[in-house]
PDB file of N, CA and C in Angstrom:
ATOM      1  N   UNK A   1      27.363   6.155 -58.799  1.00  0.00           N
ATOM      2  CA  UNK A   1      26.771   5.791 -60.073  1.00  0.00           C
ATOM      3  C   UNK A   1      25.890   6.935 -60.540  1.00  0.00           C
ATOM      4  N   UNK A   2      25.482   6.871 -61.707  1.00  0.00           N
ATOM      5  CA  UNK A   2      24.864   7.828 -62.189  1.00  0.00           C
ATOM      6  C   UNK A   2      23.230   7.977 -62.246  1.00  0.00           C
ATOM      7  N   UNK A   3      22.870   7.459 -61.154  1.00  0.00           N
ATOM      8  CA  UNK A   3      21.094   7.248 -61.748  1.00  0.00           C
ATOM      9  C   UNK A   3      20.837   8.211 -60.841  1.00  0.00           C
ATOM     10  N   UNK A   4      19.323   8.666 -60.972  1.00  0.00           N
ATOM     11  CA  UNK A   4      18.780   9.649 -60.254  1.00  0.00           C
ATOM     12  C   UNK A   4      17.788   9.700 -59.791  1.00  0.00           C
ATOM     13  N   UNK A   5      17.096  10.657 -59.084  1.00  0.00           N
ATOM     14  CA  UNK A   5      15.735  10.320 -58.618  1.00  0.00           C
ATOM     15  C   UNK A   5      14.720  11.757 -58.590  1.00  0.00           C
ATOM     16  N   UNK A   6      13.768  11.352 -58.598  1.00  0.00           N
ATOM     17  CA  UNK A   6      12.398  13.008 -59.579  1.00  0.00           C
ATOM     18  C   UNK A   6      11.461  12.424 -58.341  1.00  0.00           C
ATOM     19  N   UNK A   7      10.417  13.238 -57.869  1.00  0.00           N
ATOM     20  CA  UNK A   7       9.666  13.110 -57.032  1.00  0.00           C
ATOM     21  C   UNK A   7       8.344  13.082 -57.866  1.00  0.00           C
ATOM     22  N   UNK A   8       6.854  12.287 -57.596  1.00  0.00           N
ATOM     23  CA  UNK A   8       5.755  12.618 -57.852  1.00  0.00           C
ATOM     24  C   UNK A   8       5.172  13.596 -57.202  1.00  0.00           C
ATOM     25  N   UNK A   9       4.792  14.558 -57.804  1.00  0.00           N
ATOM     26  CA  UNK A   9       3.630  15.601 -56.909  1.00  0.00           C
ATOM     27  C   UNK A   9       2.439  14.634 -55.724  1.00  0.00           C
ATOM     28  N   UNK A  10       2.288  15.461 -55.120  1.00  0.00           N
ATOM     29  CA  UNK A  10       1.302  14.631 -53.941  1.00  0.00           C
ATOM     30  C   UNK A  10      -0.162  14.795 -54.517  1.00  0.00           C
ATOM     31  N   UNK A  11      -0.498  15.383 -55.563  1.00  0.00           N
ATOM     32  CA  UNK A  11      -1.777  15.415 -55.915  1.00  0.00           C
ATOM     33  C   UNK A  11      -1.505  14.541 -57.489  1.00  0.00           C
ATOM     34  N   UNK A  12      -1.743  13.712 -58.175  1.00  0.00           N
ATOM     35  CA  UNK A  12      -2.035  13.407 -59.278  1.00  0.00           C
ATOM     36  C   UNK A  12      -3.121  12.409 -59.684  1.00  0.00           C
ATOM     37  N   UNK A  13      -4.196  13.322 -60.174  1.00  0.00           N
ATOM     38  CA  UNK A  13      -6.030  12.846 -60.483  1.00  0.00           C
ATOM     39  C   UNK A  13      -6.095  13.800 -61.887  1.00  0.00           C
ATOM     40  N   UNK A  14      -7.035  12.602 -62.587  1.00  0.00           N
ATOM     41  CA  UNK A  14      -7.406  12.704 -63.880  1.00  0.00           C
ATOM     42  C   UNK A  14      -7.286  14.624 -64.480  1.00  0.00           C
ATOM     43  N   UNK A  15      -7.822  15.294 -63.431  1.00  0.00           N
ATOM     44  CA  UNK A  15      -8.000  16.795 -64.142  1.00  0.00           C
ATOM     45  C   UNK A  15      -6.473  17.163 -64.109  1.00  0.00           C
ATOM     46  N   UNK A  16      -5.569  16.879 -63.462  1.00  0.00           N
ATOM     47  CA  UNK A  16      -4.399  17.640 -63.939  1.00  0.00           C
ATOM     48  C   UNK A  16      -3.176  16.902 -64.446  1.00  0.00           C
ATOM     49  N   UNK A  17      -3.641  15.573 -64.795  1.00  0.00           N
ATOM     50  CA  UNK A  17      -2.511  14.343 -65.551  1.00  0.00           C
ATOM     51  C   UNK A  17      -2.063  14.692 -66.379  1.00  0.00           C
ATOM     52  N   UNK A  18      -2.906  15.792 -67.781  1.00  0.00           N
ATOM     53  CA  UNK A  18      -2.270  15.648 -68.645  1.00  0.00           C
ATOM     54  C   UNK A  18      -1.326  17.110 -69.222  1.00  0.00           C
ATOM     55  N   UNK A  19      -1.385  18.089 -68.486  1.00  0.00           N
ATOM     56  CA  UNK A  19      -0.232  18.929 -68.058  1.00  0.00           C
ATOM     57  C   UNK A  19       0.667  18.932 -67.029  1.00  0.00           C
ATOM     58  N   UNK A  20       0.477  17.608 -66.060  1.00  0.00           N
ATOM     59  CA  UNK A  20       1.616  16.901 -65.130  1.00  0.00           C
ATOM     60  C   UNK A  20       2.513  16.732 -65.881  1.00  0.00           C
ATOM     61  N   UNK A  21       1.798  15.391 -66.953  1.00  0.00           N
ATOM     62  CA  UNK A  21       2.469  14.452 -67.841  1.00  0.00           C
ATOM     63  C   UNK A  21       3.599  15.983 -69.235  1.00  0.00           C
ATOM     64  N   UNK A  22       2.852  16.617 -69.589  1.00  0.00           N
ATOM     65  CA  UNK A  22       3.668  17.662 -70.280  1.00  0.00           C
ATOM     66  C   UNK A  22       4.744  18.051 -69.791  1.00  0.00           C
ATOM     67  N   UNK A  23       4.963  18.372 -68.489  1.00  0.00           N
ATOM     68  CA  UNK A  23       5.687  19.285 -67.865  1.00  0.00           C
ATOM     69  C   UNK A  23       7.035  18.019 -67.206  1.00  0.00           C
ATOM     70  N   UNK A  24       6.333  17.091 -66.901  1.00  0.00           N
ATOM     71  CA  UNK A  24       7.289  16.064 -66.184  1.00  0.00           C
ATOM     72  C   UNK A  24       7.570  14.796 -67.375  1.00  0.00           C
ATOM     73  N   UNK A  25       7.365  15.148 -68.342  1.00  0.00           N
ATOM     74  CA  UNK A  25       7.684  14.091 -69.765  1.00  0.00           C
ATOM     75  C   UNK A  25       8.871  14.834 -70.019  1.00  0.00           C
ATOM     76  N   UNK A  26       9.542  16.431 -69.502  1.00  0.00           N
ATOM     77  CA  UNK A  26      10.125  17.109 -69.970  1.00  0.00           C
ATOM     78  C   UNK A  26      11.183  16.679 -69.043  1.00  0.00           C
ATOM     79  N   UNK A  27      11.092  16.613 -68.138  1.00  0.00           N
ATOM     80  CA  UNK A  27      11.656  16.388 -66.934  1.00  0.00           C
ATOM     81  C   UNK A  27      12.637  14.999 -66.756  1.00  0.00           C
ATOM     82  N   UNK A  28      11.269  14.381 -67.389  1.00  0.00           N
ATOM     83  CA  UNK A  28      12.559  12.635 -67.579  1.00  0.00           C
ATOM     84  C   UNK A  28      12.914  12.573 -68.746  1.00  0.00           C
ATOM     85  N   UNK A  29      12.610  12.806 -69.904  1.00  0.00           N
ATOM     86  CA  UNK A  29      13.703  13.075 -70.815  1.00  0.00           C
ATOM     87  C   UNK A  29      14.857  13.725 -70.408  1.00  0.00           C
ATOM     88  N   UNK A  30      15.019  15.063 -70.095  1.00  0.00           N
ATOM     89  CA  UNK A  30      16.293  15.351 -69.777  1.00  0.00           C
ATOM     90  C   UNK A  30      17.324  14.584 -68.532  1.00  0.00           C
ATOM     91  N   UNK A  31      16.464  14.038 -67.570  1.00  0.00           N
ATOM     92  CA  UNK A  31      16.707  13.007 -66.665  1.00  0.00           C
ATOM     93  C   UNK A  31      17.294  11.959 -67.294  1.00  0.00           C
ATOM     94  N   UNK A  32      16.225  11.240 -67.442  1.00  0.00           N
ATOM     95  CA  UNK A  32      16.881   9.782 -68.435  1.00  0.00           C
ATOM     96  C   UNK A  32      18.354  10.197 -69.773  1.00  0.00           C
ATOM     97  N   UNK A  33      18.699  11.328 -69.904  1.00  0.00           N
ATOM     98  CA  UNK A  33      19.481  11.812 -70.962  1.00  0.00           C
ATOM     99  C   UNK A  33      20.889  11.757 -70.401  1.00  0.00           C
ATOM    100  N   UNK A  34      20.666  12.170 -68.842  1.00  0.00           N
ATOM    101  CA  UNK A  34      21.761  12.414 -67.424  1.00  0.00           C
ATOM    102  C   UNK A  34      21.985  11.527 -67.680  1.00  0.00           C
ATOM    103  N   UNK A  35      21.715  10.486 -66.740  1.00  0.00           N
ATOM    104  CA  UNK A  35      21.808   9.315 -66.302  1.00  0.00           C
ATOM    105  C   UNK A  35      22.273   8.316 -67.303  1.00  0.00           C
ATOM    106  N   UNK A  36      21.399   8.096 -68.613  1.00  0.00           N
ATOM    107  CA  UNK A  36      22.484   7.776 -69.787  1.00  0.00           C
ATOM    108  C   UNK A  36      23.415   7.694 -69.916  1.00  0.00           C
ATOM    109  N   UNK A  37      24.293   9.384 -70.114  1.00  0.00           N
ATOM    110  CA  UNK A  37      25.412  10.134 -70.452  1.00  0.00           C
ATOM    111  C   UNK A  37      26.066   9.498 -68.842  1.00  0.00           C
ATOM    112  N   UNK A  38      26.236   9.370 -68.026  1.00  0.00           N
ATOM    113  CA  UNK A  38      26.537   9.220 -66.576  1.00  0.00           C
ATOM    114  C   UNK A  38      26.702   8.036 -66.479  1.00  0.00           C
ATOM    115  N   UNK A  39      26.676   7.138 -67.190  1.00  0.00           N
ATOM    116  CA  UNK A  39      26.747   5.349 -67.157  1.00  0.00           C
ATOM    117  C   UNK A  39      25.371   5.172 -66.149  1.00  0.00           C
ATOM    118  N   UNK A  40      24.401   5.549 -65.774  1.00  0.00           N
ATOM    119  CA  UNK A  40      23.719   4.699 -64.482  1.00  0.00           C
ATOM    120  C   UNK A  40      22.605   4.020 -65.525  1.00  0.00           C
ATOM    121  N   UNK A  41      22.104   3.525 -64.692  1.00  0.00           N
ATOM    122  CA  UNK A  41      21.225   2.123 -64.962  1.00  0.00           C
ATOM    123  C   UNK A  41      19.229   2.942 -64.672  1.00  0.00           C
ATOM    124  N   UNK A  42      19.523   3.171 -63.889  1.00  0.00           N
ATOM    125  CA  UNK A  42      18.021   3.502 -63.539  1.00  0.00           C
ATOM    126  C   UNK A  42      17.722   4.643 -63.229  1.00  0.00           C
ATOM    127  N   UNK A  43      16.776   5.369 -63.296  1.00  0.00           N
ATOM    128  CA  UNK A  43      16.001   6.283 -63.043  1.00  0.00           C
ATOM    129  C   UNK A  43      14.974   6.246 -62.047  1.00  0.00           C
ATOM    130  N   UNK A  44      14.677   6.575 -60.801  1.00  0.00           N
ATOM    131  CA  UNK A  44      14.581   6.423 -59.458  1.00  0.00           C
ATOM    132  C   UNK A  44      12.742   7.307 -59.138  1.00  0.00           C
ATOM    133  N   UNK A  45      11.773   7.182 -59.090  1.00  0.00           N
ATOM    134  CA  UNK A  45      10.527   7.845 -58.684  1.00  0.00           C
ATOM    135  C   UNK A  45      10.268   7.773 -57.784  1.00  0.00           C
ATOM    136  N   UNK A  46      10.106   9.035 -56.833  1.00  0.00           N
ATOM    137  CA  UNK A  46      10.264   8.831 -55.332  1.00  0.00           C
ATOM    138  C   UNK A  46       8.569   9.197 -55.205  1.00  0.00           C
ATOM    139  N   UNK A  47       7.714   8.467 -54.747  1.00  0.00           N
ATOM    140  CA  UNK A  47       6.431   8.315 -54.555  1.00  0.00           C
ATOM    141  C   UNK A  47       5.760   8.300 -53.191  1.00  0.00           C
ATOM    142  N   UNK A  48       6.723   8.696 -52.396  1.00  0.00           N
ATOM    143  CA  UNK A  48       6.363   8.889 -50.930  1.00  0.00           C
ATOM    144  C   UNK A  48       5.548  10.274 -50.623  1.00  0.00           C
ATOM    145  N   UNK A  49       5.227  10.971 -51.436  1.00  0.00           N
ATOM    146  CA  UNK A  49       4.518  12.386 -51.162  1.00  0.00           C
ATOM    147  C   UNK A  49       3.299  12.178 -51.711  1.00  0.00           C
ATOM    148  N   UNK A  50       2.672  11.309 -52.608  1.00  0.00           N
ATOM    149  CA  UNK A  50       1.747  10.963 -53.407  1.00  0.00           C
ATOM    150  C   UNK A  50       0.653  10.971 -51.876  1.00  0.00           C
ATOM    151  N   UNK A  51      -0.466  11.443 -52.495  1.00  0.00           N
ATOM    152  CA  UNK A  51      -1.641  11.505 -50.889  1.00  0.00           C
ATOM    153  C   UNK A  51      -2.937  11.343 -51.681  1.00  0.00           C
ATOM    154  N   UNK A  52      -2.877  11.959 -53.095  1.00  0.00           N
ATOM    155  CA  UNK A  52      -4.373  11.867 -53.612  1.00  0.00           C
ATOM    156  C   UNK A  52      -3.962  11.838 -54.810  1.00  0.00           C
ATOM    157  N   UNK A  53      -4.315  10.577 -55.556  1.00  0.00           N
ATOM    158  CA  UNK A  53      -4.529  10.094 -56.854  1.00  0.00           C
ATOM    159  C   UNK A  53      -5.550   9.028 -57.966  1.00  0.00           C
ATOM    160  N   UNK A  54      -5.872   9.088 -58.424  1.00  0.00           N
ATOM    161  CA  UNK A  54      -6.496   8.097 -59.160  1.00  0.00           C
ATOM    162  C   UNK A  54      -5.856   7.692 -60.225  1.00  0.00           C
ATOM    163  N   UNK A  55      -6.338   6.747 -60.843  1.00  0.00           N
ATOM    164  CA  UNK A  55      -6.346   5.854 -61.783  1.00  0.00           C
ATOM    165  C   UNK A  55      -4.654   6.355 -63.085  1.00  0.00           C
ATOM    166  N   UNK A  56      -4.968   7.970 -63.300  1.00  0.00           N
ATOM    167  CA  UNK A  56      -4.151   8.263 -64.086  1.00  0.00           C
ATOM    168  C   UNK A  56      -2.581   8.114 -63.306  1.00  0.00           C
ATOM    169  N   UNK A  57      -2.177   8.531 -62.430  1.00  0.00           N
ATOM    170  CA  UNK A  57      -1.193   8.056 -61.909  1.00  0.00           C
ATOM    171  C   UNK A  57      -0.372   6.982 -62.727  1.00  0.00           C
ATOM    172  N   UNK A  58      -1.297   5.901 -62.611  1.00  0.00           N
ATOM    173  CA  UNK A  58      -0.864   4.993 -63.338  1.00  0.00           C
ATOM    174  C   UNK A  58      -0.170   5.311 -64.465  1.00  0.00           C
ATOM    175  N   UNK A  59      -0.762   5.666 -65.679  1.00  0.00           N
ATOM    176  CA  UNK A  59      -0.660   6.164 -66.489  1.00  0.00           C
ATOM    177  C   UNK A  59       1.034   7.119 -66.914  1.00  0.00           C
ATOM    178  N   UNK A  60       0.931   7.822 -65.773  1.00  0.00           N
ATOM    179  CA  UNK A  60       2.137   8.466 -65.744  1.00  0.00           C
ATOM    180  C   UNK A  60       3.407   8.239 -65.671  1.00  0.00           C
ATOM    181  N   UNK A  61       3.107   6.602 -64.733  1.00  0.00           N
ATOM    182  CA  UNK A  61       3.989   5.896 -64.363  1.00  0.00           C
ATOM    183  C   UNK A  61       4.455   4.862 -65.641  1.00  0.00           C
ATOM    184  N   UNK A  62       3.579   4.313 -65.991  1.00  0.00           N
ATOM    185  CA  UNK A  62       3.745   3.633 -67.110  1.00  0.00           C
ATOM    186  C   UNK A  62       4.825   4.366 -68.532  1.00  0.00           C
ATOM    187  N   UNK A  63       4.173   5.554 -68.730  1.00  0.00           N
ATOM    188  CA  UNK A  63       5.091   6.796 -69.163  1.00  0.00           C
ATOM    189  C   UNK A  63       6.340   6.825 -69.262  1.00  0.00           C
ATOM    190  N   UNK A  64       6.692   6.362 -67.803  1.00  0.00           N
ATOM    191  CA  UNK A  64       8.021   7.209 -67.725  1.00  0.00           C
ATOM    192  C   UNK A  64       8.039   5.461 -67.338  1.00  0.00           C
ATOM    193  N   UNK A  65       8.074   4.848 -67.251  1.00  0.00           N
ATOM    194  CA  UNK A  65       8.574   3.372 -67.474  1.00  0.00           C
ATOM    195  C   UNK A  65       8.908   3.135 -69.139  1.00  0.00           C
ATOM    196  N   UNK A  66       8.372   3.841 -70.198  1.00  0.00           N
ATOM    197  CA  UNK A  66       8.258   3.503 -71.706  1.00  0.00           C
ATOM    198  C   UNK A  66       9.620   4.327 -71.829  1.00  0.00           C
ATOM    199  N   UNK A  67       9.816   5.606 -71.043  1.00  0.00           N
ATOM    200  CA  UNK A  67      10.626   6.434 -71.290  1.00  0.00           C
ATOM    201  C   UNK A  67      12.393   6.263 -70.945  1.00  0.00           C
ATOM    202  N   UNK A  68      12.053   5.305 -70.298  1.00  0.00           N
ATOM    203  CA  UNK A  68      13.220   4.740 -69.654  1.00  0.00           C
ATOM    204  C   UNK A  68      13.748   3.605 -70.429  1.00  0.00           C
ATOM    205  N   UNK A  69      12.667   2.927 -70.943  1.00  0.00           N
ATOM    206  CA  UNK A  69      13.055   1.451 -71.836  1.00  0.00           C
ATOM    207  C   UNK A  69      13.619   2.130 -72.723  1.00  0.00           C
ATOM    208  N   UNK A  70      13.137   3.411 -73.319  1.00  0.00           N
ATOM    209  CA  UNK A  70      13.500   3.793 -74.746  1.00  0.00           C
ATOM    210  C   UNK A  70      15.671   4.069 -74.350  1.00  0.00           C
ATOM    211  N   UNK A  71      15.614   4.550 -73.263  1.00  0.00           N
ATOM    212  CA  UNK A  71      17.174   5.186 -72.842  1.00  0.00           C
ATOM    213  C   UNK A  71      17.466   4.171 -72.636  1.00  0.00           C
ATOM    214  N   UNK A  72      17.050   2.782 -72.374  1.00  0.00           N
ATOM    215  CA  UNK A  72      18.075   1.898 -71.290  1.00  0.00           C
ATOM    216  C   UNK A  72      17.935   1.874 -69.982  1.00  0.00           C
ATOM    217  N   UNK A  73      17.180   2.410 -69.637  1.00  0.00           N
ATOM    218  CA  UNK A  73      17.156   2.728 -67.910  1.00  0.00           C
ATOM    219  C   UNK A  73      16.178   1.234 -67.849  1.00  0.00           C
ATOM    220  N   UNK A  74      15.862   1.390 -65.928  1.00  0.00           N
ATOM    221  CA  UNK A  74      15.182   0.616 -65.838  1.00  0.00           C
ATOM    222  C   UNK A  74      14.405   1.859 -64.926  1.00  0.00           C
ATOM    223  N   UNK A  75      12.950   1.638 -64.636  1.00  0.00           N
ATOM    224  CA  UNK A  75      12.558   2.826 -63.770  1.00  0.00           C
ATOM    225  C   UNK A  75      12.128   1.961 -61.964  1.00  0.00           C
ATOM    226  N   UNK A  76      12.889   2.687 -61.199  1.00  0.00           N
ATOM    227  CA  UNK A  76      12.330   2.357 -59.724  1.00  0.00           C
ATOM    228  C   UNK A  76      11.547   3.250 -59.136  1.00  0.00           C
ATOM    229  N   UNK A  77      10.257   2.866 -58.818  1.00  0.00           N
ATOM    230  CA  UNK A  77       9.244   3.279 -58.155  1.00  0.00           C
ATOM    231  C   UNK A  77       9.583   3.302 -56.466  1.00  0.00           C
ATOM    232  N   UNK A  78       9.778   4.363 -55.941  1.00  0.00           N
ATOM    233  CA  UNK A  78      10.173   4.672 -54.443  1.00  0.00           C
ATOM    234  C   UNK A  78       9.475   5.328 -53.905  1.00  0.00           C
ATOM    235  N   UNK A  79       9.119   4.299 -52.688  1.00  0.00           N
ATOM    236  CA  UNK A  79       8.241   4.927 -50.958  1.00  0.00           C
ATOM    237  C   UNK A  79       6.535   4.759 -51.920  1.00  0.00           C
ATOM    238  N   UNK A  80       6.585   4.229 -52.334  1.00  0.00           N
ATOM    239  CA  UNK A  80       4.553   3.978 -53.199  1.00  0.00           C
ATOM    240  C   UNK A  80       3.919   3.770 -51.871  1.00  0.00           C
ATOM    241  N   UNK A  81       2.841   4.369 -51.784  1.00  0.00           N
ATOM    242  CA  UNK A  81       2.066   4.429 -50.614  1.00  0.00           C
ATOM    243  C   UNK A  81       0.688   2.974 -50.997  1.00  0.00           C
ATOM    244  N   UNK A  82       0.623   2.134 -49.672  1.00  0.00           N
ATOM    245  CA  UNK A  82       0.003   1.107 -50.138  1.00  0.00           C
ATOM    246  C   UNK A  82      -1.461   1.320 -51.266  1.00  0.00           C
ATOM    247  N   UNK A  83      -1.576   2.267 -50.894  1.00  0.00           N
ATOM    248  CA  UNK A  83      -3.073   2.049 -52.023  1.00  0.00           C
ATOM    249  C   UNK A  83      -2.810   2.462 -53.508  1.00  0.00           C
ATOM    250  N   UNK A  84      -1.243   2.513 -53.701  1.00  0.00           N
ATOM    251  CA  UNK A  84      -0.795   2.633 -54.990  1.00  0.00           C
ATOM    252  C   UNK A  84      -0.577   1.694 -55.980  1.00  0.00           C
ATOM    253  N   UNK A  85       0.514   0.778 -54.669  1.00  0.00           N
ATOM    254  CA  UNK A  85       0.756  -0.441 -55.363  1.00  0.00           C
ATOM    255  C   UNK A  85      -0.750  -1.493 -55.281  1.00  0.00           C
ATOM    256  N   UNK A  86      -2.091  -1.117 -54.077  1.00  0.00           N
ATOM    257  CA  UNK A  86      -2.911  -2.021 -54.291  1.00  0.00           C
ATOM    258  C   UNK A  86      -3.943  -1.812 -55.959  1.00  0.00           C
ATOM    259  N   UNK A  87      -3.832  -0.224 -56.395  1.00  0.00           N
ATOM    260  CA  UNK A  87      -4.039   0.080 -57.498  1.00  0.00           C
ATOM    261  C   UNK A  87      -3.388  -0.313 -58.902  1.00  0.00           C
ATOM    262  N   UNK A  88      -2.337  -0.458 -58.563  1.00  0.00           N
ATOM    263  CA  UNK A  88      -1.591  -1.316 -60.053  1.00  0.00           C
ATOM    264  C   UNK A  88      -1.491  -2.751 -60.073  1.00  0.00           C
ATOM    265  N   UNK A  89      -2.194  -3.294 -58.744  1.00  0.00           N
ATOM    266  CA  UNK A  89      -2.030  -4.813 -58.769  1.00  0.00           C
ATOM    267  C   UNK A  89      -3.685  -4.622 -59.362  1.00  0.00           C
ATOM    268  N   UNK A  90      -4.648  -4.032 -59.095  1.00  0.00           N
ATOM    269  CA  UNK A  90      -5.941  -4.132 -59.293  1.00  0.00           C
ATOM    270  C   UNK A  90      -5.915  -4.174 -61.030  1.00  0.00           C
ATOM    271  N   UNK A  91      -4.766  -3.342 -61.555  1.00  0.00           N
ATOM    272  CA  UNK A  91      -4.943  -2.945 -62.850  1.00  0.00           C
ATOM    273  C   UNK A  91      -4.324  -4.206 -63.673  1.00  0.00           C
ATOM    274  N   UNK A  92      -3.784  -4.832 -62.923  1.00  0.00           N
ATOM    275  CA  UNK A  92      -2.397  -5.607 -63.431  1.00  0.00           C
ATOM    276  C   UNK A  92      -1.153  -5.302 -63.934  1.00  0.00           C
ATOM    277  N   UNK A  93      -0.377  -4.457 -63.614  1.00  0.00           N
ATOM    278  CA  UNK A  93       0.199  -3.800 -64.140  1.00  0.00           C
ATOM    279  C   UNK A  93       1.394  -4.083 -62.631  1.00  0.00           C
ATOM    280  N   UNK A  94       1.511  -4.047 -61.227  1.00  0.00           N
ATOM    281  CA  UNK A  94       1.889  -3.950 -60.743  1.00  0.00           C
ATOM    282  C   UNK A  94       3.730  -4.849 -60.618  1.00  0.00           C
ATOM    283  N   UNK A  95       3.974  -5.765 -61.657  1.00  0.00           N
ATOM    284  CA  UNK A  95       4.920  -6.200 -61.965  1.00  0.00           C
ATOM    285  C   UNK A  95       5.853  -5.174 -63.095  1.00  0.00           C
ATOM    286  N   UNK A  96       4.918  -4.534 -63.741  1.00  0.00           N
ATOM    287  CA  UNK A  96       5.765  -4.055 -64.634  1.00  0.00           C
ATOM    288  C   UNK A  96       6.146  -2.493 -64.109  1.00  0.00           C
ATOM    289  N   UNK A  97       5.622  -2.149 -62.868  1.00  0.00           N
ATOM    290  CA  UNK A  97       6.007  -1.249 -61.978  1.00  0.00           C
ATOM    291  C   UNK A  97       7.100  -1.462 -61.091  1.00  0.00           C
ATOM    292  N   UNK A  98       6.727  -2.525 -60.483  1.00  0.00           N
ATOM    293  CA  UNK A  98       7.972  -3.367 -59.306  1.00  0.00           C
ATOM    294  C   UNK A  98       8.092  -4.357 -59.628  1.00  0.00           C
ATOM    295  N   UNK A  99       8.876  -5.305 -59.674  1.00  0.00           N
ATOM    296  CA  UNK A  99       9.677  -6.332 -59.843  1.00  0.00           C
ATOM    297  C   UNK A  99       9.702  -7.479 -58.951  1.00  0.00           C
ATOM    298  N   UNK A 100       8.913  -8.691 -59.200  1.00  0.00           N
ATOM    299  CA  UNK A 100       8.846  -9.453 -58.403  1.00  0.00           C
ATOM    300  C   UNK A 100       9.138  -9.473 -57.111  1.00  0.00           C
ATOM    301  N   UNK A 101      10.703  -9.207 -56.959  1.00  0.00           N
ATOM    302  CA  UNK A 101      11.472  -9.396 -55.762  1.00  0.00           C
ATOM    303  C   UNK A 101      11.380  -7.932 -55.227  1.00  0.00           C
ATOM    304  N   UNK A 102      10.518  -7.133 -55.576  1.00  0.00           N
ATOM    305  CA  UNK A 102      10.520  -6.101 -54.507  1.00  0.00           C
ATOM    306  C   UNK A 102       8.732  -6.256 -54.460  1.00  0.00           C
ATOM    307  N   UNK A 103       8.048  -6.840 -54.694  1.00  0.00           N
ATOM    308  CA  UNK A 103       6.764  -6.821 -54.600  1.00  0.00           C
ATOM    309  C   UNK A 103       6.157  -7.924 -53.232  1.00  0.00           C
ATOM    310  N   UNK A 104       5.687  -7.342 -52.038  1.00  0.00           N
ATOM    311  CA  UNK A 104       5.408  -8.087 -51.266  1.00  0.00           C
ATOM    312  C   UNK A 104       4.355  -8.943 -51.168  1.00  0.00           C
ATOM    313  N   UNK A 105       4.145 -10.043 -50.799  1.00  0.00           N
ATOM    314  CA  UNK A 105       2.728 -10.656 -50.614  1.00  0.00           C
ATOM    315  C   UNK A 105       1.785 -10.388 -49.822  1.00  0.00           C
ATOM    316  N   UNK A 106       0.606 -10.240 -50.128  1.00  0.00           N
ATOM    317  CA  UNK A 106      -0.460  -9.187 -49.660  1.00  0.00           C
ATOM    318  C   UNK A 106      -0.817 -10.654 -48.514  1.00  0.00           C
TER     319      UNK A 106
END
């Protein structure tokens, strides 16, 4: 199938979100454009390298979740290190990141 998968940098905190977000907004557009053109369904964020982040993270994620609705995709969040997903449940947001049935009970 045609979907794919982009890695998060292991550092993403407020001072460098918003030339992350420049550089990797570029990144899933042409991504999400693949995958489109390719019949696949989703667009894949591999989040297992993530080690130091705050709040904006979020943010980024949300991003490229808007960016995906706009193509059709759906976006999967992969390998989130627990204090990620305990950060988007804090925010509320953590459903519209993961999906019920992949969201475990704390």
């Amino acid at each position: 199938m045609g979907d794919s998968l982009i890695r998060l940098p292991a550092h993403v905190l407020l001072a460098n979100a918003a030339a992350l977000w420049a550089d990797w907004s570029r990144s899933l557009q042409a991504e999400a454009a693949s995958v489109s053109a390719e019949a696949g369904s989703e667009l894949q964020v591999n989040a297992a390298e993530l080690v130091e982040f705050d709040s904006s993270v979020l943010s980024l994620l949300l991003g490229a979740a808007r960016l995906c609705t706009e193509h059709g995709l759906r976006l999967r969040v992969l390998g989130a290190p627990d204090a990620l997903r305990d950060l988007a449940r804090l925010y509320g947001i953590d459903e519209l990141l993961w999906p019920a049935a992949e969201l475990q009970p704390r």
